[in-house]
PDB file of N, CA and C in Angstrom:
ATOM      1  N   UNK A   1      79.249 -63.751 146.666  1.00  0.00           N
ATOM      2  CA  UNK A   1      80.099 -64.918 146.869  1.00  0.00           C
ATOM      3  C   UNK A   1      81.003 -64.717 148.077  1.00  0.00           C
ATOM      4  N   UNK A   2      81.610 -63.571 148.093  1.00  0.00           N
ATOM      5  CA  UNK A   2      82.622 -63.331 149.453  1.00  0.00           C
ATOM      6  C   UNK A   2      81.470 -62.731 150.331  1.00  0.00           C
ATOM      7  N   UNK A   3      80.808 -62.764 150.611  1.00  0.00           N
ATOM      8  CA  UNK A   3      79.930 -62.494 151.745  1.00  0.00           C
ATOM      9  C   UNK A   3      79.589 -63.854 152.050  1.00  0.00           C
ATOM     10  N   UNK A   4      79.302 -65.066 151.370  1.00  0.00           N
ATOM     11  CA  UNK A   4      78.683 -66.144 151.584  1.00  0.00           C
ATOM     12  C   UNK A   4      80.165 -67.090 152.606  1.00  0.00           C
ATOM     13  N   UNK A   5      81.043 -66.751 151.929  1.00  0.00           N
ATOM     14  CA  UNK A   5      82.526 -67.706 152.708  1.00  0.00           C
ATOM     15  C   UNK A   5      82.670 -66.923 153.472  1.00  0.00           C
ATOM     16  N   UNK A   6      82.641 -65.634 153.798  1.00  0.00           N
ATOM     17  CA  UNK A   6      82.657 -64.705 154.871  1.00  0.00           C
ATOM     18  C   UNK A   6      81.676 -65.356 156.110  1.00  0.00           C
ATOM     19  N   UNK A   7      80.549 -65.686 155.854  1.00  0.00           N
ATOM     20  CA  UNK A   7      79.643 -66.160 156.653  1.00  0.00           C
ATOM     21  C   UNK A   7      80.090 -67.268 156.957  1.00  0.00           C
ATOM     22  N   UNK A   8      80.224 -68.410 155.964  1.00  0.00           N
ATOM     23  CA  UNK A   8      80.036 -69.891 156.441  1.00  0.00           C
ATOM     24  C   UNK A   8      81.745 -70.288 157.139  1.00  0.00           C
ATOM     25  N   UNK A   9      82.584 -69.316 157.348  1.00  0.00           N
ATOM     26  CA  UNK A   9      84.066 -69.424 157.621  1.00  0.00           C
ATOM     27  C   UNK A   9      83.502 -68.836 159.120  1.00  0.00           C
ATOM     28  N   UNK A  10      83.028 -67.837 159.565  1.00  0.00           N
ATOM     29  CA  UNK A  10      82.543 -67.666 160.334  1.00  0.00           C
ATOM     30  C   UNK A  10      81.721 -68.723 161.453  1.00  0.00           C
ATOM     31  N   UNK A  11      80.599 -69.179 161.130  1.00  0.00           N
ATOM     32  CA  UNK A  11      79.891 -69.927 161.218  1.00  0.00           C
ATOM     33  C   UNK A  11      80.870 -70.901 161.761  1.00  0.00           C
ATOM     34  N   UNK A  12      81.821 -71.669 161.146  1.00  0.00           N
ATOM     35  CA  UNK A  12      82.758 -72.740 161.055  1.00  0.00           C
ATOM     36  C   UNK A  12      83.179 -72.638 162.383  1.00  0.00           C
ATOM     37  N   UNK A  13      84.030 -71.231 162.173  1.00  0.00           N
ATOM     38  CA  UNK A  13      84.801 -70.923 163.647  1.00  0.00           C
ATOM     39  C   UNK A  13      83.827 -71.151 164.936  1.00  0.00           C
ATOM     40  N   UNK A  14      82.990 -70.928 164.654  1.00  0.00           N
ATOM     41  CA  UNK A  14      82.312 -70.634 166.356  1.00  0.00           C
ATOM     42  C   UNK A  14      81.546 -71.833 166.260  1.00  0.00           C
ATOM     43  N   UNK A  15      81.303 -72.535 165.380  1.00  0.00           N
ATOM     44  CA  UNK A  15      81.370 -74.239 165.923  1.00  0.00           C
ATOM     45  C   UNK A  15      82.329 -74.697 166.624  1.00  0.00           C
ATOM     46  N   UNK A  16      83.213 -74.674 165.804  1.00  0.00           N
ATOM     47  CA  UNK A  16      84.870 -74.962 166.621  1.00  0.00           C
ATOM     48  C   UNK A  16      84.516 -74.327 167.626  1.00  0.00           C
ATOM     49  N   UNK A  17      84.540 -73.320 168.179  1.00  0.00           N
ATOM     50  CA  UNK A  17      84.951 -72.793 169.593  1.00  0.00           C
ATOM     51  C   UNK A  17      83.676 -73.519 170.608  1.00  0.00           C
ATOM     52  N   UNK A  18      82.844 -73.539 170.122  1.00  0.00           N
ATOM     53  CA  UNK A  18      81.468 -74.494 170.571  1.00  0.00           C
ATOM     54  C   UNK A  18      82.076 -76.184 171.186  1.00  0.00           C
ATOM     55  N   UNK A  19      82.794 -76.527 170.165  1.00  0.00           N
ATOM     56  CA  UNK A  19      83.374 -77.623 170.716  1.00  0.00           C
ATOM     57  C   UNK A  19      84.021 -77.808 171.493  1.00  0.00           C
ATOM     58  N   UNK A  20      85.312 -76.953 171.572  1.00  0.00           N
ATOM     59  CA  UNK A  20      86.496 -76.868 171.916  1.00  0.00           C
ATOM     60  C   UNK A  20      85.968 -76.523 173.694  1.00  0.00           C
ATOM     61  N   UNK A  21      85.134 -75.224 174.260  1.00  0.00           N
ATOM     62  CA  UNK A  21      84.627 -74.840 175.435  1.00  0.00           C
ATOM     63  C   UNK A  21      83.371 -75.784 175.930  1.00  0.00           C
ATOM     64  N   UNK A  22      82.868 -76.681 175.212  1.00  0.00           N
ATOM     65  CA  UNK A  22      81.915 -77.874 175.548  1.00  0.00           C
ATOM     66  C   UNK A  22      82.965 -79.183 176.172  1.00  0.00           C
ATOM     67  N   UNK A  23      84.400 -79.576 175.413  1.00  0.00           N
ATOM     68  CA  UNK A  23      84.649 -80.801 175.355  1.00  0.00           C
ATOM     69  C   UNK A  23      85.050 -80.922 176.972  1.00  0.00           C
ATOM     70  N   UNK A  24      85.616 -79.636 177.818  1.00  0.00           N
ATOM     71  CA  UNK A  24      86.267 -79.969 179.331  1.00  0.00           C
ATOM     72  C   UNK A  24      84.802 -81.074 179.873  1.00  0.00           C
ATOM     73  N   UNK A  25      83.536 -80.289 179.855  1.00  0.00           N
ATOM     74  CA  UNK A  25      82.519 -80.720 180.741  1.00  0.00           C
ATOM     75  C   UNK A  25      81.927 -81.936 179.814  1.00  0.00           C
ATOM     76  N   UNK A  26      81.549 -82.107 178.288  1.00  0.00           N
ATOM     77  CA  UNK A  26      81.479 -83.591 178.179  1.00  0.00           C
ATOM     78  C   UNK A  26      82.395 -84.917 178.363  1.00  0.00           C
ATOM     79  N   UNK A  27      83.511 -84.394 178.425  1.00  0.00           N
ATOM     80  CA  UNK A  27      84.612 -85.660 178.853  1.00  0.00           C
ATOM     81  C   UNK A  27      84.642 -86.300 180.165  1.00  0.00           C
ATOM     82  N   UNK A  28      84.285 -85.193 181.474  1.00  0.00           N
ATOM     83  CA  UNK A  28      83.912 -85.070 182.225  1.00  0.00           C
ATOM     84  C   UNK A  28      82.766 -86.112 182.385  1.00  0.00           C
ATOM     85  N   UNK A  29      81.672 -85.588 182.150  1.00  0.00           N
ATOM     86  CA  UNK A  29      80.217 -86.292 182.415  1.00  0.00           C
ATOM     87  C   UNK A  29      80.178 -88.029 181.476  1.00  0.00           C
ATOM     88  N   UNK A  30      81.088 -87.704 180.946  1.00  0.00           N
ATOM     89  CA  UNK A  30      81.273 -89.345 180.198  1.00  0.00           C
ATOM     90  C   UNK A  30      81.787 -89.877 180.634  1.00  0.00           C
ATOM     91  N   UNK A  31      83.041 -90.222 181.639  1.00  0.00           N
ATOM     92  CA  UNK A  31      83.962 -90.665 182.454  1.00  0.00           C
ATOM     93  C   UNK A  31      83.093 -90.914 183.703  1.00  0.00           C
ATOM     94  N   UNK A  32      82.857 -90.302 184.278  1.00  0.00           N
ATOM     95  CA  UNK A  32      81.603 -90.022 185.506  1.00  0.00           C
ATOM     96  C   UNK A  32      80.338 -90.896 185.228  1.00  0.00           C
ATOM     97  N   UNK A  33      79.833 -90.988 184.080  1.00  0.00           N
ATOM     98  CA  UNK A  33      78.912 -92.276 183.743  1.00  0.00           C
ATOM     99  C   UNK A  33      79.371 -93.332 183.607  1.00  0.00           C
ATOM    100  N   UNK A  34      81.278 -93.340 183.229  1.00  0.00           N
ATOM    101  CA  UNK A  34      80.945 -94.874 182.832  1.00  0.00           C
ATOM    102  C   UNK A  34      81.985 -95.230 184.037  1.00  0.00           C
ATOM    103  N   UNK A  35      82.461 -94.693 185.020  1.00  0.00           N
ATOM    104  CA  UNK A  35      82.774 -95.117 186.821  1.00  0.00           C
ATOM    105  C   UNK A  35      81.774 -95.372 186.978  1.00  0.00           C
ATOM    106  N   UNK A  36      80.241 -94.523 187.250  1.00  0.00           N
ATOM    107  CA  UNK A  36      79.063 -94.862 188.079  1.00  0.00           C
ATOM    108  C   UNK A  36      78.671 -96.460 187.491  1.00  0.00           C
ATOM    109  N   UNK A  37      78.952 -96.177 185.870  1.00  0.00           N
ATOM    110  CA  UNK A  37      78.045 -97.408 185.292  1.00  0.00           C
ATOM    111  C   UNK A  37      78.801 -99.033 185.711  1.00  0.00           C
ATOM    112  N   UNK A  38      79.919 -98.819 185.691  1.00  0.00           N
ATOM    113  CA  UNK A  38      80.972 -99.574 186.462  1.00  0.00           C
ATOM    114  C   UNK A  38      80.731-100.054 187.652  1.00  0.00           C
ATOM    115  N   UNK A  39      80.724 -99.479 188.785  1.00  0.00           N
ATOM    116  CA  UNK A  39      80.473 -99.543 189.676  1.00  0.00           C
ATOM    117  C   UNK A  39      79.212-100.096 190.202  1.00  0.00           C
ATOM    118  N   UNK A  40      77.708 -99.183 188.820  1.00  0.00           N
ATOM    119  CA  UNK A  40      76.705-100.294 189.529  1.00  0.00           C
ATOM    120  C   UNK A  40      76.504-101.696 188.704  1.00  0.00           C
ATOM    121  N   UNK A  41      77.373-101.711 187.621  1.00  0.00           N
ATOM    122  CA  UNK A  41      77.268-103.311 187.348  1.00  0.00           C
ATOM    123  C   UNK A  41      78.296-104.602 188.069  1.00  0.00           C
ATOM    124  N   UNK A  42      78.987-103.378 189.316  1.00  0.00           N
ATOM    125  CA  UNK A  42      80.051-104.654 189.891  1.00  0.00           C
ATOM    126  C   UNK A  42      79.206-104.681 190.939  1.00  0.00           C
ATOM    127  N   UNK A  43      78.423-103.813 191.623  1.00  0.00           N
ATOM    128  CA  UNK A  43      77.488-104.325 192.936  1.00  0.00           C
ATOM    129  C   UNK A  43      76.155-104.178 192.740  1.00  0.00           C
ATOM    130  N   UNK A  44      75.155-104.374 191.434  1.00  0.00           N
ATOM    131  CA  UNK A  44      74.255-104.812 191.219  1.00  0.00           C
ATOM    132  C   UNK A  44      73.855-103.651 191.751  1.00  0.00           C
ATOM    133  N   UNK A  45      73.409-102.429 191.863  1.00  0.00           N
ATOM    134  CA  UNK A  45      72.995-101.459 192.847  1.00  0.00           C
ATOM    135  C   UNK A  45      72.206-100.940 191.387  1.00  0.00           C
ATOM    136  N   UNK A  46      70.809-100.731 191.422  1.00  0.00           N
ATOM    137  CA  UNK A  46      70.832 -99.996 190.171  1.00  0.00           C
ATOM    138  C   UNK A  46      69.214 -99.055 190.778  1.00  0.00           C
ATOM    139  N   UNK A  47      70.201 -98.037 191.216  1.00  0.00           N
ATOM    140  CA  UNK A  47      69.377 -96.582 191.846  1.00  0.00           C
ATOM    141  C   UNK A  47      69.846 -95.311 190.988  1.00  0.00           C
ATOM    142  N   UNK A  48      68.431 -95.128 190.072  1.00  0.00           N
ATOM    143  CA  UNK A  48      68.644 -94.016 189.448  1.00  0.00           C
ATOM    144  C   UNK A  48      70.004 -92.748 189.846  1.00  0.00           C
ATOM    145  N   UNK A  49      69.194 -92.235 191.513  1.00  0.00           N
ATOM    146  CA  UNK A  49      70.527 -91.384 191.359  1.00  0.00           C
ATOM    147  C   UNK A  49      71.678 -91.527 191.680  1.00  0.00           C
ATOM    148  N   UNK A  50      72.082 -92.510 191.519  1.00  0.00           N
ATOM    149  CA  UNK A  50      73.429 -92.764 192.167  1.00  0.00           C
ATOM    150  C   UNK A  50      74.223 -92.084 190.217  1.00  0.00           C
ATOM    151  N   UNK A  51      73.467 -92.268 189.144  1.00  0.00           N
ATOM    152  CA  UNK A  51      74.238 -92.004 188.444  1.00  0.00           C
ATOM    153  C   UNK A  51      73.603 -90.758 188.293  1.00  0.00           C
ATOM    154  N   UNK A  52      72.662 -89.855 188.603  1.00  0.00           N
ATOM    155  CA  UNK A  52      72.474 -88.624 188.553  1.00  0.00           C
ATOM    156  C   UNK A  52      73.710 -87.732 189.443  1.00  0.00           C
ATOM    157  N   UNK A  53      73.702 -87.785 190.572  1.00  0.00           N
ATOM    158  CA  UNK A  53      73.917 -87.120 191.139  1.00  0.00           C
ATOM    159  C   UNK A  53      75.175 -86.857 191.112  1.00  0.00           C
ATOM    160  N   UNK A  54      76.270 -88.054 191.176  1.00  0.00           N
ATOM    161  CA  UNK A  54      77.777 -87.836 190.553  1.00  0.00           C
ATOM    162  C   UNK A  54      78.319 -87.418 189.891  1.00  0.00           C
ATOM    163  N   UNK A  55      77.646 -87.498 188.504  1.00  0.00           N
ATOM    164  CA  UNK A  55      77.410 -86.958 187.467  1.00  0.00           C
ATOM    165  C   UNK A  55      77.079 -85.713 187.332  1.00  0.00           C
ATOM    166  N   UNK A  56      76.564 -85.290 187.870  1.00  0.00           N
ATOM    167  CA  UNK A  56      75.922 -83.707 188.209  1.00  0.00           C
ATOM    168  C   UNK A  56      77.163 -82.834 188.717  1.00  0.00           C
ATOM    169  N   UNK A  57      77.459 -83.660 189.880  1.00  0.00           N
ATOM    170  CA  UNK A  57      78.519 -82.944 191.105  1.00  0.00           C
ATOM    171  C   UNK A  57      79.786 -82.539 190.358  1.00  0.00           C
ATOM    172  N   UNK A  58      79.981 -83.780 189.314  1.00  0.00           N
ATOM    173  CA  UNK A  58      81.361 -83.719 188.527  1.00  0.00           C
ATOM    174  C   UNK A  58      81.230 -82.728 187.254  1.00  0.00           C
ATOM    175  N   UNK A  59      79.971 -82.513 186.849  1.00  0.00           N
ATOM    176  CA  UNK A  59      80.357 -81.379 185.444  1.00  0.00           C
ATOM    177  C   UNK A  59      79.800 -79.767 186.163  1.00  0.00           C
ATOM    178  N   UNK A  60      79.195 -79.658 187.431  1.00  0.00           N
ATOM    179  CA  UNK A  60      79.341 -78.723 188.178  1.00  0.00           C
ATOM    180  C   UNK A  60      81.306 -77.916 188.105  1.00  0.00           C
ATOM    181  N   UNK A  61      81.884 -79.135 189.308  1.00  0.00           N
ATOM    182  CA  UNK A  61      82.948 -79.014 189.381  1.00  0.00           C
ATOM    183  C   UNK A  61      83.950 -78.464 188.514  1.00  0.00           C
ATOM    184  N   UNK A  62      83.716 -79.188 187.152  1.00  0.00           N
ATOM    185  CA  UNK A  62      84.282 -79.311 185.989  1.00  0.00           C
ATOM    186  C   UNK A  62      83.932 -77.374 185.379  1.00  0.00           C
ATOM    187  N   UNK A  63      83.045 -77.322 185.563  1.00  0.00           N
ATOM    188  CA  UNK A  63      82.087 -75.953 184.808  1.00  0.00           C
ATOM    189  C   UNK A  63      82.817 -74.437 185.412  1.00  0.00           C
ATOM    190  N   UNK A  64      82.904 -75.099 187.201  1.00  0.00           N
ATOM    191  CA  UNK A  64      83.393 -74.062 187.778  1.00  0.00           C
ATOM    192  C   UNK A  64      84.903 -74.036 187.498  1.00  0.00           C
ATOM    193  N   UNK A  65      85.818 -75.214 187.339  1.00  0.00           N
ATOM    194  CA  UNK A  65      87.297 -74.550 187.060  1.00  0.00           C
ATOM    195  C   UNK A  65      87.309 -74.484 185.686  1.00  0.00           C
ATOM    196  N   UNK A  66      86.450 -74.693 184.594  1.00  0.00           N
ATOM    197  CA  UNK A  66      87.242 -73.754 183.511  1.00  0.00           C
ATOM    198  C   UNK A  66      86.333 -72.666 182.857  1.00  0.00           C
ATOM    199  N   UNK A  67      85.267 -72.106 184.031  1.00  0.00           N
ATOM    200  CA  UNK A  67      84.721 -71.340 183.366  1.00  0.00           C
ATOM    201  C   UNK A  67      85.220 -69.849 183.080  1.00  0.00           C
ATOM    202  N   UNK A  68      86.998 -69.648 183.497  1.00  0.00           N
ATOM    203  CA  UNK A  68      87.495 -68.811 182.868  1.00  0.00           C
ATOM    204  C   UNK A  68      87.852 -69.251 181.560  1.00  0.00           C
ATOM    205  N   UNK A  69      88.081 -70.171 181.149  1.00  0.00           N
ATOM    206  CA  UNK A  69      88.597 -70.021 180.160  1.00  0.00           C
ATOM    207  C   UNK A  69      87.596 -70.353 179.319  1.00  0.00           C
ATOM    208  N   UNK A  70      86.596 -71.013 179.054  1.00  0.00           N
ATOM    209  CA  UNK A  70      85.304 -70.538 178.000  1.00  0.00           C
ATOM    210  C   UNK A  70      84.935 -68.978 178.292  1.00  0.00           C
ATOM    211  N   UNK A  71      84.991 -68.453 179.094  1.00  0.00           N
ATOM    212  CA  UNK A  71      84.509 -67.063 179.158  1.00  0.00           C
ATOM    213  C   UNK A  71      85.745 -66.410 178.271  1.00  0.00           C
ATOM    214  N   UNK A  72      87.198 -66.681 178.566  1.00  0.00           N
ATOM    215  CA  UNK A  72      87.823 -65.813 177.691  1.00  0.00           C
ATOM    216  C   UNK A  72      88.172 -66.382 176.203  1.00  0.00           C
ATOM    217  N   UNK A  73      87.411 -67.665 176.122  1.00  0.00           N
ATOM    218  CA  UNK A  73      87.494 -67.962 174.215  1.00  0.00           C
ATOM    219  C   UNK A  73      86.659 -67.242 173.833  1.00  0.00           C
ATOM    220  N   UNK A  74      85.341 -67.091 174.345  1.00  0.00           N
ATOM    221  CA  UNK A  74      84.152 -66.971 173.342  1.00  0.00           C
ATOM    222  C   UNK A  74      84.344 -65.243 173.879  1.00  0.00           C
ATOM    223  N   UNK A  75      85.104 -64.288 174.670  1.00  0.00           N
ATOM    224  CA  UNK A  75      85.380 -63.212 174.791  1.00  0.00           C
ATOM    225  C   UNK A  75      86.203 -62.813 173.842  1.00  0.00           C
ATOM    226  N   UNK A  76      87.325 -63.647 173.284  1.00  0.00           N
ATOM    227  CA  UNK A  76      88.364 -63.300 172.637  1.00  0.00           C
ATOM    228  C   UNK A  76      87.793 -63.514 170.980  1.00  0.00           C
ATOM    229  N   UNK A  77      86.741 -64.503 171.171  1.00  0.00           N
ATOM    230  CA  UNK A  77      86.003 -64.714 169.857  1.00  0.00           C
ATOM    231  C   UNK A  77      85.192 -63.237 169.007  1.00  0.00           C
ATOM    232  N   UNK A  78      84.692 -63.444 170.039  1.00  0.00           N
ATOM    233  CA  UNK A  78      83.730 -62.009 170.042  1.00  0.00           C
ATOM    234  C   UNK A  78      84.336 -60.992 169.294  1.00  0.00           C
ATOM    235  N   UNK A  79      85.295 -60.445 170.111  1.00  0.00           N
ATOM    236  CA  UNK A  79      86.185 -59.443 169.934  1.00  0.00           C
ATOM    237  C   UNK A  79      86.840 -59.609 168.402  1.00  0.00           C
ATOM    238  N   UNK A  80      87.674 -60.143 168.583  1.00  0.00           N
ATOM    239  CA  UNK A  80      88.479 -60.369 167.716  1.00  0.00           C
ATOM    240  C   UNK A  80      87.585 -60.840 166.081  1.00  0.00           C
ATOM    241  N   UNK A  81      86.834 -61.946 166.075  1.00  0.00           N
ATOM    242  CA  UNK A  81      86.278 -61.857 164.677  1.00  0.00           C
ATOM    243  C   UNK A  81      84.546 -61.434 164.744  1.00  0.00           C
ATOM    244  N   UNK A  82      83.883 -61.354 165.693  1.00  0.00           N
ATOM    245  CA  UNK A  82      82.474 -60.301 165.123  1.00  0.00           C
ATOM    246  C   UNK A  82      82.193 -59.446 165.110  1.00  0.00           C
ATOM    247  N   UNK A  83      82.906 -58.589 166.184  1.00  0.00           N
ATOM    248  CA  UNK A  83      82.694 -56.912 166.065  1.00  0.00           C
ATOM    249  C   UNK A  83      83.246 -56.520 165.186  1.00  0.00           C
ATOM    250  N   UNK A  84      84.537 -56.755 164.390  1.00  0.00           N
ATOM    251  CA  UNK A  84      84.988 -56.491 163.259  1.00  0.00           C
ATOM    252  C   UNK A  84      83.715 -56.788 162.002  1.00  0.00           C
ATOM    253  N   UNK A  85      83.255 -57.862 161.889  1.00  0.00           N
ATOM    254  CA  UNK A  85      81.917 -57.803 161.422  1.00  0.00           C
ATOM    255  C   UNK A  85      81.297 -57.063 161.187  1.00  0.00           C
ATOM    256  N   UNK A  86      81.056 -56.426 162.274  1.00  0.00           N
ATOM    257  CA  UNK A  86      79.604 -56.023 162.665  1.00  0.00           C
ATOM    258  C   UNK A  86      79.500 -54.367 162.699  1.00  0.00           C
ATOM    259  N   UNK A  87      81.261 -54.253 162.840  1.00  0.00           N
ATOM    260  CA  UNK A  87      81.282 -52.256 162.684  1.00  0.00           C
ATOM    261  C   UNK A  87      81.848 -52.418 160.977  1.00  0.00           C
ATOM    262  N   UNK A  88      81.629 -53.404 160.293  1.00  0.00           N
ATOM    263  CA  UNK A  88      82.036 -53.542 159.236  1.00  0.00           C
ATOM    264  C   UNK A  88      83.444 -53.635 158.502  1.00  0.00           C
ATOM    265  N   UNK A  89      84.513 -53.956 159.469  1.00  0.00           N
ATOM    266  CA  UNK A  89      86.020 -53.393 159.008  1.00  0.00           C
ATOM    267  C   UNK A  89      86.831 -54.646 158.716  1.00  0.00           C
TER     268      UNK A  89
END
């Protein structure tokens, strides 16, 4: 039984952190679709990449300034609740 909430409390957390280091770059790429989508329903323009490529450029952008800080959640994750896990303590 405490191995099973041990797991699924686990499990829980690193969804959460899944979310939490995903939401900078989907908020991003959703905002960025709906300017492009904006934009091509005010000038009728409707060229695939115009919404590729913006879109692209912006969760690039997005990826590169916070990819310290997903690197140090899912570092601090690590650390802190699976190796304890995993050396058993």
């Amino acid at each position: 039984m405490l191995d099973e909430v041990l797991f699924f409390d686990t499990l829980r957390e690193g969804l959460w952190i899944a979310v939490i280091i995903s939401f900078p770059i989907l908020t991003v790429a959703l905002l960025a679709g709906l300017i492009v989508g904006l934009f091509q329903a005010l000038t009728s323009i409707q060229e695939m990449t115009l919404t590729f490529v913006p879109k692209l450029a912006a969760i690039i952008a997005v990826f590169w300034l916070s990819m310290g800080f997903m690197t140090q959640t899912l570092v601090t994750f690590f650390q802190d609740r699976l190796v304890p896990l995993i050396i058993g303590g």
